[in-house]
C-alpha atoms as a PDB file:
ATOM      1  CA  UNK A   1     -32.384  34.141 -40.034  1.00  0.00           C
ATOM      2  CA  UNK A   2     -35.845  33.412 -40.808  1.00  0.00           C
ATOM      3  CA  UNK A   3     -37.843  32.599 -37.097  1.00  0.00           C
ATOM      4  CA  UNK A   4     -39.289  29.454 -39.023  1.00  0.00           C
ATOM      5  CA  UNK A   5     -35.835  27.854 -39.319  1.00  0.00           C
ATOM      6  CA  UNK A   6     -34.432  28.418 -35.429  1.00  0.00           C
ATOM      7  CA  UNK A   7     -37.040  26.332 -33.503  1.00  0.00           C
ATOM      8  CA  UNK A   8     -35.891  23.064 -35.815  1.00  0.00           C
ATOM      9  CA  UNK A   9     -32.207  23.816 -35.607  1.00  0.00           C
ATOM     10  CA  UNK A  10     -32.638  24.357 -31.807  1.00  0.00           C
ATOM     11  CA  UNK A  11     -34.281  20.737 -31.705  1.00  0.00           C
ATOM     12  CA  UNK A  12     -31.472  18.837 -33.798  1.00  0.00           C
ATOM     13  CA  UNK A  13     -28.838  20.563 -31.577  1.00  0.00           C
ATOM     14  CA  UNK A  14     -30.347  19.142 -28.613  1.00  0.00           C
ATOM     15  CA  UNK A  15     -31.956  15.885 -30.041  1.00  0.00           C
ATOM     16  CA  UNK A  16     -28.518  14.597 -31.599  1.00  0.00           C
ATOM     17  CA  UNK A  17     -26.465  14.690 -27.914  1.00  0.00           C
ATOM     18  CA  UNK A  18     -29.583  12.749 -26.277  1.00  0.00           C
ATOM     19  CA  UNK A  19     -29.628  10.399 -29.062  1.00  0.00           C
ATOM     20  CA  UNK A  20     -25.935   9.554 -28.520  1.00  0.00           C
ATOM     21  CA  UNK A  21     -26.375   9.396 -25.094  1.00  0.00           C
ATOM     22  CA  UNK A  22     -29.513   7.023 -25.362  1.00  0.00           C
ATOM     23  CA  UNK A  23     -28.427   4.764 -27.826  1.00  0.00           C
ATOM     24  CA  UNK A  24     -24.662   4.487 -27.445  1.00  0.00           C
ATOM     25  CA  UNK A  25     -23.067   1.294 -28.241  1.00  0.00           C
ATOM     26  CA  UNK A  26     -23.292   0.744 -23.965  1.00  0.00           C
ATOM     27  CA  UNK A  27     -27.345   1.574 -24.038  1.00  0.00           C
ATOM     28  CA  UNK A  28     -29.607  -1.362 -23.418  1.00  0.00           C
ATOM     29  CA  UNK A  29     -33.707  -0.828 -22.968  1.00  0.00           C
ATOM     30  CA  UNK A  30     -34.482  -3.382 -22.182  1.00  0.00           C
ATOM     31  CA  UNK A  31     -32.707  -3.730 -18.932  1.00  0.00           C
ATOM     32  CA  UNK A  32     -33.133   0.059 -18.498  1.00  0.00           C
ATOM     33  CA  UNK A  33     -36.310  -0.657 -17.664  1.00  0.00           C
ATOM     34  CA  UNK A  34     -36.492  -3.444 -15.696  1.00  0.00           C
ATOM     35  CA  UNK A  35     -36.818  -3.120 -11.637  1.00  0.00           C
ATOM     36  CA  UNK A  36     -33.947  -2.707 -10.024  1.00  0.00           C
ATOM     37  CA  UNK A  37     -32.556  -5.616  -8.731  1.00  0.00           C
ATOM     38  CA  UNK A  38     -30.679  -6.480  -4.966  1.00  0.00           C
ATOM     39  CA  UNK A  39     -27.733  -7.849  -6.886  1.00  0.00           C
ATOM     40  CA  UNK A  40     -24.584  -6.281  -7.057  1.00  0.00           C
ATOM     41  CA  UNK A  41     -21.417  -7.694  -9.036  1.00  0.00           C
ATOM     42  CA  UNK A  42     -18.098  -6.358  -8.227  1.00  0.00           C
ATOM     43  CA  UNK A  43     -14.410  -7.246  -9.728  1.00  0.00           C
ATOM     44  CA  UNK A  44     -12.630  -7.150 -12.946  1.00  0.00           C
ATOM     45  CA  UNK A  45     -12.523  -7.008 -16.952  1.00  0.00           C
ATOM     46  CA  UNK A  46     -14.244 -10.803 -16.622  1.00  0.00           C
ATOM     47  CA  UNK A  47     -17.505  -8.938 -16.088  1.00  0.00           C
ATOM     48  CA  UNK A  48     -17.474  -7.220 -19.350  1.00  0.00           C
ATOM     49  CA  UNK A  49     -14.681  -5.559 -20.879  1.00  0.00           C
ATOM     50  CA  UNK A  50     -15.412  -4.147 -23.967  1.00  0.00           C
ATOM     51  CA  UNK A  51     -19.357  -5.092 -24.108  1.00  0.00           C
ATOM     52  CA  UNK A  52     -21.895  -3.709 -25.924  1.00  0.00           C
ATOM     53  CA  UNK A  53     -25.027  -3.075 -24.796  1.00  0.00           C
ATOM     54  CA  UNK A  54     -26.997  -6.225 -23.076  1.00  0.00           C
ATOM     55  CA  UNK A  55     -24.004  -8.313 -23.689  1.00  0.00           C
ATOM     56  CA  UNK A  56     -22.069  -8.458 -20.899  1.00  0.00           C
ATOM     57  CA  UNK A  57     -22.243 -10.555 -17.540  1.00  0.00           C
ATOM     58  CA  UNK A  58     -24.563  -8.318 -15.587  1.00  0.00           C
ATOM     59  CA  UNK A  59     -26.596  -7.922 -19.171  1.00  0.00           C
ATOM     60  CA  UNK A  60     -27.079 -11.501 -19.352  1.00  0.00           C
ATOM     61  CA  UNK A  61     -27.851 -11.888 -15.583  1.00  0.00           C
ATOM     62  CA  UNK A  62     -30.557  -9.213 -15.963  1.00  0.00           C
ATOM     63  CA  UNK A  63     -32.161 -11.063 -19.020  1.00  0.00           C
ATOM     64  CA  UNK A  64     -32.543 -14.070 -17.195  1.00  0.00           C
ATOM     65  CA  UNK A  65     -33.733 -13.049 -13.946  1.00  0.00           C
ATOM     66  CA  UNK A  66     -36.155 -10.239 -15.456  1.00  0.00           C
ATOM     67  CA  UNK A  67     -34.407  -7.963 -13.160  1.00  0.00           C
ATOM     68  CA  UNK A  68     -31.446  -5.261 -13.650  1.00  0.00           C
ATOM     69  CA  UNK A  69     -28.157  -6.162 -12.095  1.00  0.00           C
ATOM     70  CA  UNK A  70     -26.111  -4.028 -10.484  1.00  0.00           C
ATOM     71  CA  UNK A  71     -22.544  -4.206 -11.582  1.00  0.00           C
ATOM     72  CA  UNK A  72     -19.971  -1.865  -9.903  1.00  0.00           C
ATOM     73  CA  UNK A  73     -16.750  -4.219 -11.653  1.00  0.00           C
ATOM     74  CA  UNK A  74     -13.972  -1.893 -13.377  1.00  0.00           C
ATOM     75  CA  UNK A  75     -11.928  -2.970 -15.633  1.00  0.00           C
ATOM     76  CA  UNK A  76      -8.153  -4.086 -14.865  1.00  0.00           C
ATOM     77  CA  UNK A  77      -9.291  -3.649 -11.435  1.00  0.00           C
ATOM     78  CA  UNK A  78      -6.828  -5.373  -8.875  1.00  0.00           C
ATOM     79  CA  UNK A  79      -7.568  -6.587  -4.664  1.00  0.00           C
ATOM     80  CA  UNK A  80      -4.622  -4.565  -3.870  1.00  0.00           C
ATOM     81  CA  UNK A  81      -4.697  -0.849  -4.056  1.00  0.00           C
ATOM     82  CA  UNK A  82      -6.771   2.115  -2.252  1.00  0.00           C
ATOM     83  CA  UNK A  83      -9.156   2.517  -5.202  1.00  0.00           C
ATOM     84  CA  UNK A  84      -9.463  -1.050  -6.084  1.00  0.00           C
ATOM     85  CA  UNK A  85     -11.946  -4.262  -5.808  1.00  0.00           C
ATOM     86  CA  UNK A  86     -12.856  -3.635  -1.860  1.00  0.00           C
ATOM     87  CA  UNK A  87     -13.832   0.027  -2.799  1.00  0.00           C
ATOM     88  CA  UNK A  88     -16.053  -0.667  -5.798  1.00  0.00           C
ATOM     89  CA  UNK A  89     -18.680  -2.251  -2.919  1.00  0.00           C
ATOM     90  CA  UNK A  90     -21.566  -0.323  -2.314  1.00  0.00           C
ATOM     91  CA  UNK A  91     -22.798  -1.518   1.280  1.00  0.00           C
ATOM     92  CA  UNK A  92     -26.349  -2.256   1.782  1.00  0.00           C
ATOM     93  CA  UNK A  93     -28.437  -5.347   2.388  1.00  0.00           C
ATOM     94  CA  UNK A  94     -28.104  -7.240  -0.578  1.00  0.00           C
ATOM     95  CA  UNK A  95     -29.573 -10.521  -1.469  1.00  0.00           C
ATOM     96  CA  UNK A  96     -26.472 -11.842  -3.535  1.00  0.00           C
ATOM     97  CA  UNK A  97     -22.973  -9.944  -4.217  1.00  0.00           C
ATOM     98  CA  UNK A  98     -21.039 -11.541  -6.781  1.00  0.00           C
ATOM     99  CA  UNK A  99     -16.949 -11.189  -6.553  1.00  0.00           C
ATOM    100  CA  UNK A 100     -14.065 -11.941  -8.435  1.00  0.00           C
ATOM    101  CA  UNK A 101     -10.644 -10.751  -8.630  1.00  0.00           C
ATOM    102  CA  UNK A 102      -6.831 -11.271  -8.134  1.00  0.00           C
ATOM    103  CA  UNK A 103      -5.901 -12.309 -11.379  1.00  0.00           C
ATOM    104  CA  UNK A 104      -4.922  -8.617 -12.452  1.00  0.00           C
ATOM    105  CA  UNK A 105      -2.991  -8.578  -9.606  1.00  0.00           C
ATOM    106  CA  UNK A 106      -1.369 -11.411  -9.930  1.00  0.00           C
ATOM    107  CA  UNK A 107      -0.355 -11.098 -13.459  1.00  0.00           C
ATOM    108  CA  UNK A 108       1.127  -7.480 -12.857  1.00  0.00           C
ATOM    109  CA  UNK A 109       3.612  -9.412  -9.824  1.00  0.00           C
ATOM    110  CA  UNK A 110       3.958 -12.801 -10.528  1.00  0.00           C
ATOM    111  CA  UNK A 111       5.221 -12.788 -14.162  1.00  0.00           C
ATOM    112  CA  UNK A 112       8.251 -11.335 -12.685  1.00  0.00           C
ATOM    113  CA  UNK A 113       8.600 -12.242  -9.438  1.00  0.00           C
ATOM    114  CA  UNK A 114       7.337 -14.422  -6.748  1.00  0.00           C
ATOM    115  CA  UNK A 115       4.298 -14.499  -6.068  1.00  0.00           C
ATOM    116  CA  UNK A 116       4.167 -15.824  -2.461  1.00  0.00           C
ATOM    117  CA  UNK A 117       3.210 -11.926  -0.865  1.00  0.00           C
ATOM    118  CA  UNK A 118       0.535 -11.157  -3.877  1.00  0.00           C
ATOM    119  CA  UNK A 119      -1.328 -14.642  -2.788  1.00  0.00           C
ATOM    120  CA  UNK A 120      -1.441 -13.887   0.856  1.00  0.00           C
ATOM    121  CA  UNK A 121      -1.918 -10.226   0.623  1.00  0.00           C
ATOM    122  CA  UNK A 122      -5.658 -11.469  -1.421  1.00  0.00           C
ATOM    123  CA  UNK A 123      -6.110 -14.379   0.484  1.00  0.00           C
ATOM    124  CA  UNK A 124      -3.974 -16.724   2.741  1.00  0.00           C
ATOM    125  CA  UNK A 125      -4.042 -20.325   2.937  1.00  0.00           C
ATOM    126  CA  UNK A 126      -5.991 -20.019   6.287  1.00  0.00           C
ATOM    127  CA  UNK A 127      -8.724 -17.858   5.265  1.00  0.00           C
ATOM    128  CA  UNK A 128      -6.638 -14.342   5.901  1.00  0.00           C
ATOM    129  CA  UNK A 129      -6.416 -11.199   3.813  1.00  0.00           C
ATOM    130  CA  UNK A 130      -7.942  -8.482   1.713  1.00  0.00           C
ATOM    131  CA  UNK A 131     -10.571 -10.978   0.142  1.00  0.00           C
ATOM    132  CA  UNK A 132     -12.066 -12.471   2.925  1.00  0.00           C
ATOM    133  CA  UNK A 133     -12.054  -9.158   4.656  1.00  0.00           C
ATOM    134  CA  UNK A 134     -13.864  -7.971   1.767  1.00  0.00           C
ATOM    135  CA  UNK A 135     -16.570 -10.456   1.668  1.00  0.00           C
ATOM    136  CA  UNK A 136     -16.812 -10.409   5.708  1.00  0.00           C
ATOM    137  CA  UNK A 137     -17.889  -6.983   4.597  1.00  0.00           C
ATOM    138  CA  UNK A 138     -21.062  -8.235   2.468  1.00  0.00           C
ATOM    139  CA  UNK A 139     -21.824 -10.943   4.963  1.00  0.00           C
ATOM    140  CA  UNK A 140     -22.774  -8.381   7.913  1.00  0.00           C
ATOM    141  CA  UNK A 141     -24.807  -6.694   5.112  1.00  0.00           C
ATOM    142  CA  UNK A 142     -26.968 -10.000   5.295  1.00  0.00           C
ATOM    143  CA  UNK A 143     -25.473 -10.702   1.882  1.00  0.00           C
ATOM    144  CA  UNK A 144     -24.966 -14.057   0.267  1.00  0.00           C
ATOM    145  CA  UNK A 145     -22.017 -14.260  -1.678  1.00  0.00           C
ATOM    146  CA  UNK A 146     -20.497 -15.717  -4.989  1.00  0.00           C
ATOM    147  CA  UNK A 147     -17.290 -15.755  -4.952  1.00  0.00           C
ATOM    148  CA  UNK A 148     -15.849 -17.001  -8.661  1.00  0.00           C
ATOM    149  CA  UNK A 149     -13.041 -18.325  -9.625  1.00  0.00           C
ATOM    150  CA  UNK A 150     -11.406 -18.318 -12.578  1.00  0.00           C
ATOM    151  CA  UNK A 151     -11.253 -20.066 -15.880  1.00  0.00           C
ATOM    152  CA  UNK A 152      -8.653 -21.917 -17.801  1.00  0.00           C
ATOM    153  CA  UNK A 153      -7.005 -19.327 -20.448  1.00  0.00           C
ATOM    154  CA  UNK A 154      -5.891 -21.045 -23.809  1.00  0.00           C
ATOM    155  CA  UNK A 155      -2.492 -21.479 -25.498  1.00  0.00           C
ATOM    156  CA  UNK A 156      -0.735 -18.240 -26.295  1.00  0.00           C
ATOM    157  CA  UNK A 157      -2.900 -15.875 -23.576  1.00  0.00           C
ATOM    158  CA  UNK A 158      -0.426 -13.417 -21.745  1.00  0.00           C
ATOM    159  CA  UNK A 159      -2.106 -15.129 -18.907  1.00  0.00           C
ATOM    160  CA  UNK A 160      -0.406 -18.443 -19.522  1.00  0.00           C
ATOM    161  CA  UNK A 161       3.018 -17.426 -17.584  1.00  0.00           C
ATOM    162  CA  UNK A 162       0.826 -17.304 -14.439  1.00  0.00           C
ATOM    163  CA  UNK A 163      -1.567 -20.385 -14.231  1.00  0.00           C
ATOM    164  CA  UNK A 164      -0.340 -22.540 -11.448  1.00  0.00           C
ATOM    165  CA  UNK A 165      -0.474 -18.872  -9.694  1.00  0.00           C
ATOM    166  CA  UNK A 166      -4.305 -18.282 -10.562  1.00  0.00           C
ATOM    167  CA  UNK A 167      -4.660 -22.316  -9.776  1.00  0.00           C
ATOM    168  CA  UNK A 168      -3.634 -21.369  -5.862  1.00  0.00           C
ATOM    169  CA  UNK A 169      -6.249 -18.430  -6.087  1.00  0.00           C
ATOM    170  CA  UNK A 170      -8.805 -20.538  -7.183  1.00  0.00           C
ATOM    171  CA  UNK A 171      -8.127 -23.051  -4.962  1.00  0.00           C
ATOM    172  CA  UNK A 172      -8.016 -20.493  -1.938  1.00  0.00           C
ATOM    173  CA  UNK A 173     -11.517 -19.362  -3.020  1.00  0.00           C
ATOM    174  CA  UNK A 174     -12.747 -22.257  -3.161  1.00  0.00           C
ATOM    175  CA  UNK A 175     -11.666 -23.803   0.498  1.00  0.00           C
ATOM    176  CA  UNK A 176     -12.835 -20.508   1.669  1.00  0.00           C
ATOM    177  CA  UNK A 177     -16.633 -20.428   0.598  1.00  0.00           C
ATOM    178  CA  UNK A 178     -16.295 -24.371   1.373  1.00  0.00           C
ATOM    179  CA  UNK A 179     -16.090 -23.027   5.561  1.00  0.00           C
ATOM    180  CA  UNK A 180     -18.015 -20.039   5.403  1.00  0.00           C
ATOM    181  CA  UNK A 181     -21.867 -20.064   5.150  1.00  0.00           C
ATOM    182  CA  UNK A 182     -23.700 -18.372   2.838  1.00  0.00           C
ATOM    183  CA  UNK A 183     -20.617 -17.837   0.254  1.00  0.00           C
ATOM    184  CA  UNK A 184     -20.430 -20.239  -2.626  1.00  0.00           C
ATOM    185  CA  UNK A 185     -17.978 -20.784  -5.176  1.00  0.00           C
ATOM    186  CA  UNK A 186     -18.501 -21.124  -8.505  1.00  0.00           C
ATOM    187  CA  UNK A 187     -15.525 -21.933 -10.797  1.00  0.00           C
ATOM    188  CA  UNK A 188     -15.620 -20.710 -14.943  1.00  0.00           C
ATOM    189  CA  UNK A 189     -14.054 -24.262 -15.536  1.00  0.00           C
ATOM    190  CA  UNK A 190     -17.536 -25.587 -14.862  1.00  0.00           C
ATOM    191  CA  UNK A 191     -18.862 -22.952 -18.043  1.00  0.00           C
ATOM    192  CA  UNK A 192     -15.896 -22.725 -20.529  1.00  0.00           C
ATOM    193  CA  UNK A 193     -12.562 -24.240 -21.251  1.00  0.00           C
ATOM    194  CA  UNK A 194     -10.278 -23.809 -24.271  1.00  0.00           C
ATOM    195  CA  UNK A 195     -10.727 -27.771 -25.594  1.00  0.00           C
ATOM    196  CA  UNK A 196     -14.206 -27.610 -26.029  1.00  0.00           C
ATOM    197  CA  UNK A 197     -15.579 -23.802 -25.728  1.00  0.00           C
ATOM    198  CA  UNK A 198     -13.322 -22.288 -27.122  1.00  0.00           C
ATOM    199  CA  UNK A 199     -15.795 -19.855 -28.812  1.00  0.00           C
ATOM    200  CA  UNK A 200     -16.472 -18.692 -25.160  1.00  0.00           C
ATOM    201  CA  UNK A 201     -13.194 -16.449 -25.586  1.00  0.00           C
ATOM    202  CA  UNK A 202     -12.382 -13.363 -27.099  1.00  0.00           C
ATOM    203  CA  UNK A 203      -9.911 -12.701 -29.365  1.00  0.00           C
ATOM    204  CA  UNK A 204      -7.298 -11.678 -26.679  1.00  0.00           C
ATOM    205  CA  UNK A 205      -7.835 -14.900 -25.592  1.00  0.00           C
ATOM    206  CA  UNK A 206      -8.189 -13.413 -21.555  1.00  0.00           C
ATOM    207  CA  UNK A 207     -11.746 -12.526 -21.583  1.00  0.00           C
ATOM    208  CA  UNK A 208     -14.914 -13.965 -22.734  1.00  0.00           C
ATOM    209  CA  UNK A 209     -16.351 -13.602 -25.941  1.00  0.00           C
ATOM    210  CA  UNK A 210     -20.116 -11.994 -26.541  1.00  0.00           C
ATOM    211  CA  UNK A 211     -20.895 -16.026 -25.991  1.00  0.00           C
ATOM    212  CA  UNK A 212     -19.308 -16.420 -23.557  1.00  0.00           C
ATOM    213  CA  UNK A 213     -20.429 -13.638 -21.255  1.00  0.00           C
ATOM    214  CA  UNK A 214     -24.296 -14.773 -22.191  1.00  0.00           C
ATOM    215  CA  UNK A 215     -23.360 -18.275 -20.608  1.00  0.00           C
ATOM    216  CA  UNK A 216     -21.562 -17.207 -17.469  1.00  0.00           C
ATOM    217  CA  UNK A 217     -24.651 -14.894 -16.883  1.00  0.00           C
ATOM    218  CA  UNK A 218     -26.784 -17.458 -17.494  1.00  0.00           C
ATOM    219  CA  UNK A 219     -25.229 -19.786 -15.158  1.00  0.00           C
ATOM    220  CA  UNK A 220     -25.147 -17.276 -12.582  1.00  0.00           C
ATOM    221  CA  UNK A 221     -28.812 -16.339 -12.518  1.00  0.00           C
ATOM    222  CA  UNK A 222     -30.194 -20.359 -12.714  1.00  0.00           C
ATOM    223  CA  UNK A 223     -27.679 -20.480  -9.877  1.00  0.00           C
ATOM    224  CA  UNK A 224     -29.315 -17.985  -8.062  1.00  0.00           C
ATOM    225  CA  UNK A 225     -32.731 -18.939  -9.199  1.00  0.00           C
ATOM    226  CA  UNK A 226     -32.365 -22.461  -7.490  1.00  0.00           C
ATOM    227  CA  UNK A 227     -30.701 -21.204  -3.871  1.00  0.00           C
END
């Protein structure tokens, strides 16, 4: 092979892998290259399932703020497990960690069976469990804490067989951060509901839509902004 053609094969062999790798559907530069921010998000599929690029939660958080969140939230991640929600936090002194969670495991138990364990094995009614150990955890990392609760789903979502359950999380969360300083809750009802958002879900009708993620993330970082 002629010694003029090997040096621009060599660089297309190596310039194709780092252009996939730089500009994948999940590459955003302009967050990238932001400073690093001290806010972590942790939890489930609500922070992003399936987004591209800048669009998810964290995406829209960074935006906002001018800074790059940290998210550490997996996917059909659940509060009860050995590899699960407690595990994905990364201790250090934070300024604000952002949780949610319990609704995967919830719909895994309680769409079959009763759900009184599941809800006290997360959180009990007087401020008990794997939750509150959880963000106990952040606290004595000097961490504020947003603790989130969850939106209404519409009609048809596989989620539907389990809302009174996800209503007793919610409301657990909620009385929680209401007797513990420095956590706040911040419910998804106050962003998006089926009646009049309902381009704030996806298609599967469980997670937010692109829209939805950019106004959850924007509600997140003014919250921030003004505590």
């Amino acid at each position: 092979m002629n010694k003029l053609y090997v040096i621009p094969v060599v660089i297309l062999v190596l310039a194709v892998p780092a252009y996939l790798f730089l500009f994948d559907e999940g590459y955003c530069p302009e967050i990238e290259e932001m400073e690093e921010s001290n806010i972590q998000i942790i939890g489930d599929s609500v922070f992003g399932s399936g987004a591209e690029g800048c669009t998810d939660i964290s995406g829209f958080m960074s935006l906002a703020l001018d800074l790059r969140v940290i998210d550490n939230a997996v996917p059909g991640s659940t509060v009860i497990g050995d590899e699960e929600i407690p595990s994905q936090y990364v201790s250090k002194k934070w300024d604000w960690t952002i949780i949610d969670g319990g609704g995967n495991d919830i719909m895994g138990i309680c769409a079959e069976e009763d759900c009184d364990e599941t809800l006290d094995t997360i959180i009990t009614d007087d401020n008990k469990g794997l939750m509150p150990d959880l963000i106990n955890k952040a606290k004595q990392d000097e961490s504020k804490v947003i603790l989130i609760g969850y939106y209404s789903v519409p009609k048809g979502s596989e989620f539907e067989v389990v809302v009174l359950e996800i209503e007793i999380l919610n409301d657990r969360y909620e009385e929680f951060a209401a007797v513990n300083d420095n956590v706040y809750f911040i419910s998804l009802k106050d962003v998006m509901d089926p009646e009049n958002t309902p381009e704030y879900y996806s298609d599967d009708l469980v997670h937010p839509s692109e829209e939805g993620h950019r106004v959850i993330g924007e509600h997140l970082a003014d919250f921030i902004t003004a505590n």
